[in-house]
Protein backbone atom coordinates (compact mmCIF):
# COMPACT_ATOMS: atom_id res chain seq x y z
CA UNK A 1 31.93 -57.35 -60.30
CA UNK A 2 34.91 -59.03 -58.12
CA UNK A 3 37.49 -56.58 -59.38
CA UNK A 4 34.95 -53.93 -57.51
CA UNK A 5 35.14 -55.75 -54.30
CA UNK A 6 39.14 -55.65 -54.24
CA UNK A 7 40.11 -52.91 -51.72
CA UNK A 8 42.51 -50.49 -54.41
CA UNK A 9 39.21 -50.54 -56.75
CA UNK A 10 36.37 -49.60 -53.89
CA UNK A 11 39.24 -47.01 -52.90
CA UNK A 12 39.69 -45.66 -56.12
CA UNK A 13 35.64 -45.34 -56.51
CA UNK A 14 35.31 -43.60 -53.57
CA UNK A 15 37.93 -41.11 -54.97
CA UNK A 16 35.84 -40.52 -58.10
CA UNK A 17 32.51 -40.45 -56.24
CA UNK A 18 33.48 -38.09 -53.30
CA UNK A 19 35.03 -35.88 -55.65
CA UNK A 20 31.32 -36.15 -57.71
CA UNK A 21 29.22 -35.59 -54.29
CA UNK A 22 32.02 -32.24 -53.54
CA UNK A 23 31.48 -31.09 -57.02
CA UNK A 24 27.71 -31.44 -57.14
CA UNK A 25 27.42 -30.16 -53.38
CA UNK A 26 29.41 -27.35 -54.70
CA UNK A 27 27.34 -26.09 -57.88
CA UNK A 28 24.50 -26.24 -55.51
CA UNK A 29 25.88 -24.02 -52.68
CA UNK A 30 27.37 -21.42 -55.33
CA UNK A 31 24.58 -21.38 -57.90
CA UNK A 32 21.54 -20.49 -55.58
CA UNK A 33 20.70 -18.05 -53.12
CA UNK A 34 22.69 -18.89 -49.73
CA UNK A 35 19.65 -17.37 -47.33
CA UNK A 36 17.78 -20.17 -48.25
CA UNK A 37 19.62 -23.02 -49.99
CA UNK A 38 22.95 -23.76 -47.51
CA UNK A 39 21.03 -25.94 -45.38
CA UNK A 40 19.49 -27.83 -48.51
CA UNK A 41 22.45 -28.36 -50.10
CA UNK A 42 24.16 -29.65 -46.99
CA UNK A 43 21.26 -32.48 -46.91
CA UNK A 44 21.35 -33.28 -50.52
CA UNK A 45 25.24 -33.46 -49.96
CA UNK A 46 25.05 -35.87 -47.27
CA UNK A 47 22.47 -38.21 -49.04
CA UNK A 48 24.22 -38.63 -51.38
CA UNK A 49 27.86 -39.36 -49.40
CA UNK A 50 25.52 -41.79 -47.54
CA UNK A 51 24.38 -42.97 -51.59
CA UNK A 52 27.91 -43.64 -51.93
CA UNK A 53 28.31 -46.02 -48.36
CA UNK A 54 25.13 -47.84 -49.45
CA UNK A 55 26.88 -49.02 -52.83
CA UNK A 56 30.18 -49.48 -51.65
CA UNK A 57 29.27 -51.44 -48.94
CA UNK A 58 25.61 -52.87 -49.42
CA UNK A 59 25.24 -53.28 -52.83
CA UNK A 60 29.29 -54.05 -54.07
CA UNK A 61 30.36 -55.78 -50.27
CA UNK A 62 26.68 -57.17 -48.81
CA UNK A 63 27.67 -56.08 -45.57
CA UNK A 64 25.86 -55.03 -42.93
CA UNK A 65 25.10 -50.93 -41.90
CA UNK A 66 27.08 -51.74 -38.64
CA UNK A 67 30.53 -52.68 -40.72
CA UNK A 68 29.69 -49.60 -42.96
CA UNK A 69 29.86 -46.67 -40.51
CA UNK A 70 26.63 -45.78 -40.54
CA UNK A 71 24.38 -48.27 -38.41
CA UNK A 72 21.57 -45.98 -37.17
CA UNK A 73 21.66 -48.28 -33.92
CA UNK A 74 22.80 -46.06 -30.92
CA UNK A 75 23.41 -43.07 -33.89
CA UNK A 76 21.75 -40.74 -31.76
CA UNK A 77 23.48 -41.39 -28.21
CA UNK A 78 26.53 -41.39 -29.59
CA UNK A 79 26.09 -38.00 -31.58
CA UNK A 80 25.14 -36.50 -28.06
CA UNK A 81 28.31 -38.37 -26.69
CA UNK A 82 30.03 -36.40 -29.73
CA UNK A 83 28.72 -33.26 -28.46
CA UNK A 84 29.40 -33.47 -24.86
CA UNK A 85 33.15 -34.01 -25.91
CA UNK A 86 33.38 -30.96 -28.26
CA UNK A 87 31.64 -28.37 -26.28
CA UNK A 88 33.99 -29.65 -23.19
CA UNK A 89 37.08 -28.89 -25.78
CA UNK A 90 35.41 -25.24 -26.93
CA UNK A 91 34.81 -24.70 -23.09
CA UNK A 92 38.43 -25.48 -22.19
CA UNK A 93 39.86 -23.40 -24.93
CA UNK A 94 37.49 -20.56 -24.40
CA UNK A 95 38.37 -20.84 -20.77
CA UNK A 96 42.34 -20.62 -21.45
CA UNK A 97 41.52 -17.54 -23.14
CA UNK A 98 39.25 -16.06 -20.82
CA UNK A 99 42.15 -16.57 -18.13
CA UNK A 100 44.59 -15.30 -19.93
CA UNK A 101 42.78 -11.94 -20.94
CA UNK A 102 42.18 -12.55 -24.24
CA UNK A 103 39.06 -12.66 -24.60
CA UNK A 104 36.32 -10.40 -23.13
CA UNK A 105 32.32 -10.32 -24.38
CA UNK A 106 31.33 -6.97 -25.15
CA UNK A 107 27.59 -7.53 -26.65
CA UNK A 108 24.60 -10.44 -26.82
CA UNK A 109 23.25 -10.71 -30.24
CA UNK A 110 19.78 -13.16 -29.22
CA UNK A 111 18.07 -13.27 -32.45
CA UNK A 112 15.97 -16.77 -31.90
CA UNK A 113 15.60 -17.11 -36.24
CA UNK A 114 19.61 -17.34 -36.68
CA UNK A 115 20.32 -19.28 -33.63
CA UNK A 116 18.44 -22.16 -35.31
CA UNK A 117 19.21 -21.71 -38.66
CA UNK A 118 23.17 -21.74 -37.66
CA UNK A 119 22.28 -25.30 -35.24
CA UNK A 120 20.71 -26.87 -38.03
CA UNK A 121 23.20 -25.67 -40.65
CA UNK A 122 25.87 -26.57 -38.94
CA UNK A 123 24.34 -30.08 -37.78
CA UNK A 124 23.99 -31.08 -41.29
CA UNK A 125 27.61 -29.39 -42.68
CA UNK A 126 28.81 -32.13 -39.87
CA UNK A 127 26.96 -34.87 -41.51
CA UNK A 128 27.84 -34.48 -45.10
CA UNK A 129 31.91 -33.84 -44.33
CA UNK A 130 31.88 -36.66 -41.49
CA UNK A 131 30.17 -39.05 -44.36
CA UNK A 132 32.63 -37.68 -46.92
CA UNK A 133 35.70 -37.56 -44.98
CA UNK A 134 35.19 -40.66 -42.46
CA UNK A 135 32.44 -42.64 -43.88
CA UNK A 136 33.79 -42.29 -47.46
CA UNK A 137 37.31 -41.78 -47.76
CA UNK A 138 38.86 -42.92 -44.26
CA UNK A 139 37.02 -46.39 -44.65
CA UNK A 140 38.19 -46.80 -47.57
CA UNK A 141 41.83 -45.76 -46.94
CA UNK A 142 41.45 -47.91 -43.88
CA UNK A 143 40.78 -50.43 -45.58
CA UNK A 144 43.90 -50.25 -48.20
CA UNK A 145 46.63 -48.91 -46.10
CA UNK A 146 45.75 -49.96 -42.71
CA UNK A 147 44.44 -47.02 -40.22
CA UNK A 148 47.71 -45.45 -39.23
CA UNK A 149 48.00 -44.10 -42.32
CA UNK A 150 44.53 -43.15 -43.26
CA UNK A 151 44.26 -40.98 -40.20
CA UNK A 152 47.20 -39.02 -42.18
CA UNK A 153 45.67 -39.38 -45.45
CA UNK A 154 42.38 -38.12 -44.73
CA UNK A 155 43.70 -35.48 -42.11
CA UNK A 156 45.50 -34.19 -45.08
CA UNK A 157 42.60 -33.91 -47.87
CA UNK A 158 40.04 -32.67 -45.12
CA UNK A 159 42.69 -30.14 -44.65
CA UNK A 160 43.54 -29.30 -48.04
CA UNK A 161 39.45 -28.70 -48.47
CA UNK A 162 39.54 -25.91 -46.73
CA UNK A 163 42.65 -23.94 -48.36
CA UNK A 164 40.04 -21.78 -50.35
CA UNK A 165 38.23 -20.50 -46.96
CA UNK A 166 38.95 -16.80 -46.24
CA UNK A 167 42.28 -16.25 -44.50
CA UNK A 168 43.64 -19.89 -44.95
CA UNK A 169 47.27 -20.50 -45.57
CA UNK A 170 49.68 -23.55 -45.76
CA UNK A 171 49.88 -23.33 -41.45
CA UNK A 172 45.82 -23.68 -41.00
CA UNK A 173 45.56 -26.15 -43.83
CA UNK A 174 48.38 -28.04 -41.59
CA UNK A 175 46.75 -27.33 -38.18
CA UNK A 176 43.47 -27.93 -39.55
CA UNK A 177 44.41 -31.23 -40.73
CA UNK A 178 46.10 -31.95 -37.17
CA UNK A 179 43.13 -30.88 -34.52
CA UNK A 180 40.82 -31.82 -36.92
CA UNK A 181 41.27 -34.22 -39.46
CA UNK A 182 43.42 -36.85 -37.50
CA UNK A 183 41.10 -35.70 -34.17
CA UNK A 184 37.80 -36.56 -36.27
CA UNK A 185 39.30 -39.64 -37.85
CA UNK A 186 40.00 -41.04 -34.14
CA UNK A 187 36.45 -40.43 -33.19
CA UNK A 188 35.22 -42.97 -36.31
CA UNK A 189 37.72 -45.13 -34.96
CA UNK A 190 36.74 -45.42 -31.21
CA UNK A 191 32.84 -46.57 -32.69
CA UNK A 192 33.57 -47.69 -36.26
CA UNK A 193 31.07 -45.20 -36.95
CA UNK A 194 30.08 -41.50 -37.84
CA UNK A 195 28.27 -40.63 -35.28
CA UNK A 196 30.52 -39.69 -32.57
CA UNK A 197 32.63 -37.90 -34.87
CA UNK A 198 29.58 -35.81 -36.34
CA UNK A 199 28.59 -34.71 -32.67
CA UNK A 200 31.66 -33.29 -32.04
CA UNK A 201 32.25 -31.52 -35.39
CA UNK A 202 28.84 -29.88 -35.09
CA UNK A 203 29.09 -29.11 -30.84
CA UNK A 204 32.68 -27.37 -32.07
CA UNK A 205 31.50 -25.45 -34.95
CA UNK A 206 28.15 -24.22 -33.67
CA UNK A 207 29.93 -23.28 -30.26
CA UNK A 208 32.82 -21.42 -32.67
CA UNK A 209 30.53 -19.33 -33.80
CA UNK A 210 28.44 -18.71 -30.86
CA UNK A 211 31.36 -17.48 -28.45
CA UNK A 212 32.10 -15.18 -31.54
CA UNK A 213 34.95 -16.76 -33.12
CA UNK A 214 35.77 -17.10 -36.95
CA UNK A 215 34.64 -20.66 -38.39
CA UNK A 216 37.28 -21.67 -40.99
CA UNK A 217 37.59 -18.30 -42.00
CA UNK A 218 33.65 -17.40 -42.13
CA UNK A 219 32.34 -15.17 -40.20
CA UNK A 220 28.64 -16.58 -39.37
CA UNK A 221 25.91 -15.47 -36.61
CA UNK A 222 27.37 -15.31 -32.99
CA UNK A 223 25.52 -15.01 -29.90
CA UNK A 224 28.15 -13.21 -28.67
CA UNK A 225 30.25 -10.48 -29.95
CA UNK A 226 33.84 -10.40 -28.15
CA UNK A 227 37.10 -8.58 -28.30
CA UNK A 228 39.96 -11.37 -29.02
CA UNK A 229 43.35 -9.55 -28.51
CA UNK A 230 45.34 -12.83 -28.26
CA UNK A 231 48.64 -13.28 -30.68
CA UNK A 232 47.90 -14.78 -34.08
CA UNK A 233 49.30 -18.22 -33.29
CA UNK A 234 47.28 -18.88 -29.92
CA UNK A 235 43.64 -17.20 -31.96
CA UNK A 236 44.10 -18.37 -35.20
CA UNK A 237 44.06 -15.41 -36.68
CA UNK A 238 41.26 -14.47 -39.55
CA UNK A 239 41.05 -18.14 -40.12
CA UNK A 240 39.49 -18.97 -36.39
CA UNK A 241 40.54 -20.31 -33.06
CA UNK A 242 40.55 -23.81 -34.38
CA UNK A 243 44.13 -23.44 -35.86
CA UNK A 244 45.28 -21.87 -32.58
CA UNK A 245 47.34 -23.60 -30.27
CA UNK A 246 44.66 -24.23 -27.56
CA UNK A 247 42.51 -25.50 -29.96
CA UNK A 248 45.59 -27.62 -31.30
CA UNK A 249 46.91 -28.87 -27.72
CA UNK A 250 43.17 -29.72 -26.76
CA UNK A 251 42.27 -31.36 -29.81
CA UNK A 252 46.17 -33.44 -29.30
CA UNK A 253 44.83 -34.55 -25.92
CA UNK A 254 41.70 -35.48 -27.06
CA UNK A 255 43.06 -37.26 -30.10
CA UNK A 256 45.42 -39.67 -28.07
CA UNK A 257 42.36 -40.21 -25.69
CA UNK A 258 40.31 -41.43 -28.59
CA UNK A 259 42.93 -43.46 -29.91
CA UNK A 260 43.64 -45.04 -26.87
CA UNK A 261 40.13 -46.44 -26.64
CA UNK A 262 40.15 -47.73 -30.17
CA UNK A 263 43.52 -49.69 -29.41
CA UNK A 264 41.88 -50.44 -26.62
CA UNK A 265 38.56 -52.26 -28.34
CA UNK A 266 41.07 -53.71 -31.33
CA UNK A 267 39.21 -51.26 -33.48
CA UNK A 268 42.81 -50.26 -35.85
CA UNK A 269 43.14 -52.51 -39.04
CA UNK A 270 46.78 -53.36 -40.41
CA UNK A 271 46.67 -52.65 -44.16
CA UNK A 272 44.94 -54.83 -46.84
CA UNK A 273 48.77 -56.33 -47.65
CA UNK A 274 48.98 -57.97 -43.98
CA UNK A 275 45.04 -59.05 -43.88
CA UNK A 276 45.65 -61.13 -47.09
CA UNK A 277 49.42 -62.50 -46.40
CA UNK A 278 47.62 -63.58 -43.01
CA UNK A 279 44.59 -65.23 -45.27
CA UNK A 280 42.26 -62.42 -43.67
CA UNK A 281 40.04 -60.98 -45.66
């Protein structure tokens, strides 16, 4: 049982679990009908990332929810903090395209059934990749490298998730990991929790598709239908507006902000090799 409290073995579990909760998630959301199962499998997907947090860090560490990532104290402030800061990013990138002509709204689609159905999908698609990707596999890497480099790390792999999306390449897989990834991964930092980061993945996403923009390639229910006539590299071309460069220079800005705070609150951990030489544990 020690050997599974050593930092390289809890890392190397939460490899082989998050891979299991992405596989199962993923026979799920293929095998049934999308209509009706997408949301379900997004909440069985995050209970059981949030499975895997429990036993890593109850049940093999004893520690408490609030050194886990996942205290529900303050959970729901700071998801509303979360999604104050991503719809002021959508509104500023919108806004740049707006003023530079790109973008022009041409038709309201209100249908009151799919304007839930998209907020509540795409509240719980937040929750089970902000539990996978920061609760999971950032911690972890935090934990065994030191944060620096899991920001890269898990930047990277959330990246890399989405090279099977429809129009994704080697550039949105990069950008993707950039704005979004390392942007997400300095939200967990600034709280040492979820939370924050899930409000502003789902405030992004559900905005995405409302102003009529792709979402990682999909093509969801949008309030609005618009005409986007910007070049590929500034709309992100059939992948979406989050691997254009206003998304990227936005989500840069907001990135160093974040970061800046955690520094700030002493909330970056040198890796596992420096706690230990130091007698840290």
């Amino acid at each position: 049982m020690r050997f599974l409290q050593l930092p390289v073995s809890q890392l190397a579990l939460a490899l082989i679990l998050s891979f299991a909760v992405l596989a199962i998630f993923t026979v799920m959301d293929l095998s049934t009908n999308p209509q009706f199962s997408s949301i379900l499998t997004r909440i069985v997907g995050a209970l059981l990332a949030a499975g895997v947090i429990l036993l890593l860090g109850r049940a093999l560490q004893g520690k408490a929810l609030d050194k886990i990532g996942i205290s529900p104290r303050g959970a729901l402030s700071q998801i509303m903090q979360g999604v104050l800061i991503g719809a002021l990013m959508m509104g500023l990138v919108t806004g740049l395209m707006v003023l530079m002509g790109w973008y022009k709204v041409v038709d309201v689609n209100f249908d009151m059934f799919a304007l839930w159905r998209i907020l509540i999908l795409y509240l719980f698609a937040a929750l089970l990749e902000e539990l996978l990707f920061r609760g999971i596999l950032f911690w972890q890497l935090d934990n065994v490298f030191g944060s620096w480099l899991a920001l890269i790390v898990s930047g990277a792999l959330f990246g890399a998730t989405h090279l099977g999306n429809p129009g994704a390449t080697i550039w949105t897989t990069l950008a993707l990991a950039i704005s979004a990834g390392v942007g997400l991964g300095a939200a967990y930092l600034v709280t040492r929790n979820v939370w924050l980061a899930v409000g502003i993945h789902w405030a992004w996403n559900f905005l995405l598709a409302m102003f009529g923009f792709a979402v990682s390639g999909l093509e969801p229910y949008s309030l609005l239908t618009a005409t986007i006539s910007a070049p590929t590299l500034w709309s992100g071309g059939e992948f979406g507006m989050e691997v254009g460069l206003p998304a990227l220079i936005t989500a840069a800005f907001a990135s160093v902000g974040m970061l800046w705070v955690a520094v700030r609150r002493k909330h970056l951990s040198p890796p596992s090799w420096s706690r230990y030489k130091e007698g840290v544990t």
